[in-house]
N, C-alpha and C. Protein backbone atom coordinates (compact mmCIF):
# COMPACT_ATOMS: atom_id res chain seq x y z
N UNK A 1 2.94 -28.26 14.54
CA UNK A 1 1.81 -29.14 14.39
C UNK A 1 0.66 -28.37 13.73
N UNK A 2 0.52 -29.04 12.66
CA UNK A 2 -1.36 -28.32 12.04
C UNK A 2 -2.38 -28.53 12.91
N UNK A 3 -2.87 -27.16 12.72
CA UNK A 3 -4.20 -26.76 13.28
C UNK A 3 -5.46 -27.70 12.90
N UNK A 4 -5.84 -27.92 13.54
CA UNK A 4 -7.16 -28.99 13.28
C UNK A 4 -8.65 -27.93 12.83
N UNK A 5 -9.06 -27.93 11.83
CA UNK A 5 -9.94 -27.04 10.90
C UNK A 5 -11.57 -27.42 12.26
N UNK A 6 -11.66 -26.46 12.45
CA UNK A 6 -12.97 -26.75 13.08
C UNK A 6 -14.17 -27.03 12.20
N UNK A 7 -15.06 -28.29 12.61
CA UNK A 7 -16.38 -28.82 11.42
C UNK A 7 -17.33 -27.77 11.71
N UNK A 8 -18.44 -27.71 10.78
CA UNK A 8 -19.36 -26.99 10.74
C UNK A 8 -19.96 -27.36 12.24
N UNK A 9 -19.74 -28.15 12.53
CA UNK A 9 -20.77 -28.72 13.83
C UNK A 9 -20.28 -27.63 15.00
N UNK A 10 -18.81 -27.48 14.94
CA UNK A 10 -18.22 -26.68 16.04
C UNK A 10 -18.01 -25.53 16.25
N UNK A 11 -18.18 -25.14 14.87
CA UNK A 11 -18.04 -23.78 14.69
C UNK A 11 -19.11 -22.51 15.53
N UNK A 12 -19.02 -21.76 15.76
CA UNK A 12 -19.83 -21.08 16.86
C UNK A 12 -19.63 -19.45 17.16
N UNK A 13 -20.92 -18.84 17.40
CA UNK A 13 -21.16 -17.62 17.14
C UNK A 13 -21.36 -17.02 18.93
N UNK A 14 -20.40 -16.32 19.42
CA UNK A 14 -20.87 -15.84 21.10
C UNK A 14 -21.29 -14.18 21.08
N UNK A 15 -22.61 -14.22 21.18
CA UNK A 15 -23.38 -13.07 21.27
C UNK A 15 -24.01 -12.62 22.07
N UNK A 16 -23.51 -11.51 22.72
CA UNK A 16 -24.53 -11.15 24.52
C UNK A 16 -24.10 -12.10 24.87
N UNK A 17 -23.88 -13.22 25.32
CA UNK A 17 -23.17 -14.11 26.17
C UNK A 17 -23.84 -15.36 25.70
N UNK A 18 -24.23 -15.70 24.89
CA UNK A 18 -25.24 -16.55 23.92
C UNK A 18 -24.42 -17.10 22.94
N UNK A 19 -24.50 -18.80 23.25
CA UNK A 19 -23.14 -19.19 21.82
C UNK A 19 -24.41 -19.57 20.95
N UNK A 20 -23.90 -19.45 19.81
CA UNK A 20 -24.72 -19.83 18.51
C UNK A 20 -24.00 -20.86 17.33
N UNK A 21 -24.29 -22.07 17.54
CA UNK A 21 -23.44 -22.77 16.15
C UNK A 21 -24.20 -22.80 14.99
N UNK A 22 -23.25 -22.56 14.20
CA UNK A 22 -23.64 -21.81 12.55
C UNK A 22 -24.34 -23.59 11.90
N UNK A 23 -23.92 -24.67 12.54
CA UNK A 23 -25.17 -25.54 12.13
C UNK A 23 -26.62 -25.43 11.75
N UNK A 24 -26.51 -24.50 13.26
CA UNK A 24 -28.29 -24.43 12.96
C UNK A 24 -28.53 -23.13 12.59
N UNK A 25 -28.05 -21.95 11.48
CA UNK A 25 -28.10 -21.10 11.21
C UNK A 25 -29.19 -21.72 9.99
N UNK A 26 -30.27 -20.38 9.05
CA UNK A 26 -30.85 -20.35 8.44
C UNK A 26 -30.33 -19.95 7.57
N UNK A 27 -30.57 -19.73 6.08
CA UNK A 27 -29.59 -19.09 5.11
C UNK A 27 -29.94 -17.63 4.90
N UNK A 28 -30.13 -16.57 5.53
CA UNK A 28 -29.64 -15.57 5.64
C UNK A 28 -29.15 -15.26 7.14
N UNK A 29 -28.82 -16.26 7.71
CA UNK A 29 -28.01 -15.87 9.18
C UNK A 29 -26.77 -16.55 8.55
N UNK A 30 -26.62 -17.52 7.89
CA UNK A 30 -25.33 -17.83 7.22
C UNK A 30 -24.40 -16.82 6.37
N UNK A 31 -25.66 -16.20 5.48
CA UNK A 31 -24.98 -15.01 4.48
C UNK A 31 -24.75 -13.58 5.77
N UNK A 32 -25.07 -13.67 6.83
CA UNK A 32 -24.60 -12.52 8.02
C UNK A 32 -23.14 -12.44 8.38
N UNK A 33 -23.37 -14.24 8.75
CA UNK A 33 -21.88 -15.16 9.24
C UNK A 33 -20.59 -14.58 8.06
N UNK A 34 -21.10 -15.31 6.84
CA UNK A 34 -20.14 -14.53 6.02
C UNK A 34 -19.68 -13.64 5.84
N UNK A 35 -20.31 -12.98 5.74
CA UNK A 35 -19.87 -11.45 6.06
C UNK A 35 -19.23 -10.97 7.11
N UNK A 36 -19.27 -11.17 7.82
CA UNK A 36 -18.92 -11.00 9.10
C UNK A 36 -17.32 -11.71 9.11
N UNK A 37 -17.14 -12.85 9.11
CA UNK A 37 -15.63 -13.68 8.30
C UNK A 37 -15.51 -12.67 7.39
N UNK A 38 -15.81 -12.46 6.31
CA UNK A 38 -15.34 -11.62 5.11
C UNK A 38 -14.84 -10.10 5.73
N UNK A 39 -15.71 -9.30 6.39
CA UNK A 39 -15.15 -7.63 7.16
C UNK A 39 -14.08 -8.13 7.82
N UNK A 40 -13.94 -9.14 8.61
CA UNK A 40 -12.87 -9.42 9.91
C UNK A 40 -11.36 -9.40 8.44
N UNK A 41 -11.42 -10.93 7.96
CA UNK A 41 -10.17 -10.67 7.00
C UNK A 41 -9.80 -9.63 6.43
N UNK A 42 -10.83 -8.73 5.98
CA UNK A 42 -10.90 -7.37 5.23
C UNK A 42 -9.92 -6.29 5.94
N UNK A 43 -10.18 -6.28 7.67
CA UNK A 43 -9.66 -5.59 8.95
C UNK A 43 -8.46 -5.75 8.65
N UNK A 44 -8.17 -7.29 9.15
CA UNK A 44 -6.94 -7.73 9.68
C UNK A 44 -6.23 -7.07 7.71
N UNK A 45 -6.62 -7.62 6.63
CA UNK A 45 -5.29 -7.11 5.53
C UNK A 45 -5.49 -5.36 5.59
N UNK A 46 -6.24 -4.77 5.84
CA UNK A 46 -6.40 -3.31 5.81
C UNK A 46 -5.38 -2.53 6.76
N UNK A 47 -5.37 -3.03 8.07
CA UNK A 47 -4.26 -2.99 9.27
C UNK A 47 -2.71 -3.19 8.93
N UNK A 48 -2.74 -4.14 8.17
CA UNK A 48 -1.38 -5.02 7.41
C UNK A 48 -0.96 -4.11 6.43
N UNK A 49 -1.68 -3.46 5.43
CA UNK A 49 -1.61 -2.69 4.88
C UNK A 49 -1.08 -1.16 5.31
N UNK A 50 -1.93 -0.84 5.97
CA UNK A 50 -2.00 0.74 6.54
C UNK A 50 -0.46 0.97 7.40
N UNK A 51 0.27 -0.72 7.79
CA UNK A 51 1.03 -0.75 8.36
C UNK A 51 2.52 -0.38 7.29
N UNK A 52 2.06 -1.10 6.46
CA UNK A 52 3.26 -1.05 5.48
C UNK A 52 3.44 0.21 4.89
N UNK A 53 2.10 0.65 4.74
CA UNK A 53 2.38 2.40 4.07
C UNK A 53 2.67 3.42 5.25
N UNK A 54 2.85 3.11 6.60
CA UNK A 54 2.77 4.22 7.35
C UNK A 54 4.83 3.70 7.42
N UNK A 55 5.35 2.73 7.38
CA UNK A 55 6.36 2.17 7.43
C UNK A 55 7.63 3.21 6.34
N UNK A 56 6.61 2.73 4.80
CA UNK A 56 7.04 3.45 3.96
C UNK A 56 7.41 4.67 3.72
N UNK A 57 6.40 5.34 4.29
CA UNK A 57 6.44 6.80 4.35
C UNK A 57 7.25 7.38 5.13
N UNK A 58 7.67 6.81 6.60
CA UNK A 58 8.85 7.32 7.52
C UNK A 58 9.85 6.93 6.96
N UNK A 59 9.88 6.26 5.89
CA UNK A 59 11.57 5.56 5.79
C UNK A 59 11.91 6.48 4.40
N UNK A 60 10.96 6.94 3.31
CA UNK A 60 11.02 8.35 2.73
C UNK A 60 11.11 9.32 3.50
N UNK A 61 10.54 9.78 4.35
CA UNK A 61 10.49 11.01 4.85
C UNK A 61 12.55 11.14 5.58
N UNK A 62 12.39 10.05 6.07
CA UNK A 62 13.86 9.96 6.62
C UNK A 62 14.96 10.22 5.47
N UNK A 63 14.47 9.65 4.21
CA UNK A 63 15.44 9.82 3.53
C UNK A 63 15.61 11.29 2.86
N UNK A 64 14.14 12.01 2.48
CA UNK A 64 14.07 13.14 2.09
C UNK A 64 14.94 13.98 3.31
N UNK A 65 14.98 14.24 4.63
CA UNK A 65 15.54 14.46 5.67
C UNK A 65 17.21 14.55 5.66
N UNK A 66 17.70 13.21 5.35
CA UNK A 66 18.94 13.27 4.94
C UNK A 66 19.13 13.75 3.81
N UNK A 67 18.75 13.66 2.64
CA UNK A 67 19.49 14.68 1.61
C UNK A 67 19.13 15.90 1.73
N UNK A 68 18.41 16.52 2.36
CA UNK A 68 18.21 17.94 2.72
C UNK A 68 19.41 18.22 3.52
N UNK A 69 19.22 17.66 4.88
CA UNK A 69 20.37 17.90 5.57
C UNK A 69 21.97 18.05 4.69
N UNK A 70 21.97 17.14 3.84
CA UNK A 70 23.60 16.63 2.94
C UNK A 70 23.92 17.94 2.36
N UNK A 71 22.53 18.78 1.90
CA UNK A 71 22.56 20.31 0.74
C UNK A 71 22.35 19.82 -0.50
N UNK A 72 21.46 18.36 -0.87
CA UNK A 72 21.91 18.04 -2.15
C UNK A 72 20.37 18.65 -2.57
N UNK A 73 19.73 19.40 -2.04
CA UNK A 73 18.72 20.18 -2.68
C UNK A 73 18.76 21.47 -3.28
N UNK A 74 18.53 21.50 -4.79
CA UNK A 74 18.56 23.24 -4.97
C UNK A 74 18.16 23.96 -4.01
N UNK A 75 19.03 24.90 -4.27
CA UNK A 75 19.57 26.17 -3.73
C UNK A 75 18.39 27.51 -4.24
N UNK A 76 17.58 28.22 -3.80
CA UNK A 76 16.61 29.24 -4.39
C UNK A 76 17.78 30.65 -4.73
């Protein structure tokens, strides 16, 4: 089932224990809001990211590992 998009009306800011709906925001508490949405997505693909390269790198390292082990590396 789709998610039902929350309206500007509902949308809401909990600070110190203080909800704030971005209705009655001013336009530089809006351009805060944004930002704030904008760092969070930024997090979450940066995490997603950092995940895939730390992924990558053990599954090279594993492989560098096995052909060492095999001897298929020059010989000094």
């Amino acid at each position: 089932m789709a998610k039902k998009k929350k309206t500007a009306e509902e949308q809401h800011v909990e600070l110190e224990g203080v909800k704030y709906y971005t209705k009655d925001f001013n336009q530089e508490q809006v351009a805060f809001y944004n930002h704030l949405i904008d760092l969070s997505k930024k997090e979450r693909n940066m995490a997603f990211n950092l995940q895939q390269i730390q992924g990558g790198r053990e599954y090279f390292t594993s492989l560098l590992g096995v052909s060492l082990k095999n001897g298929e590396a020059e010989s000094d």
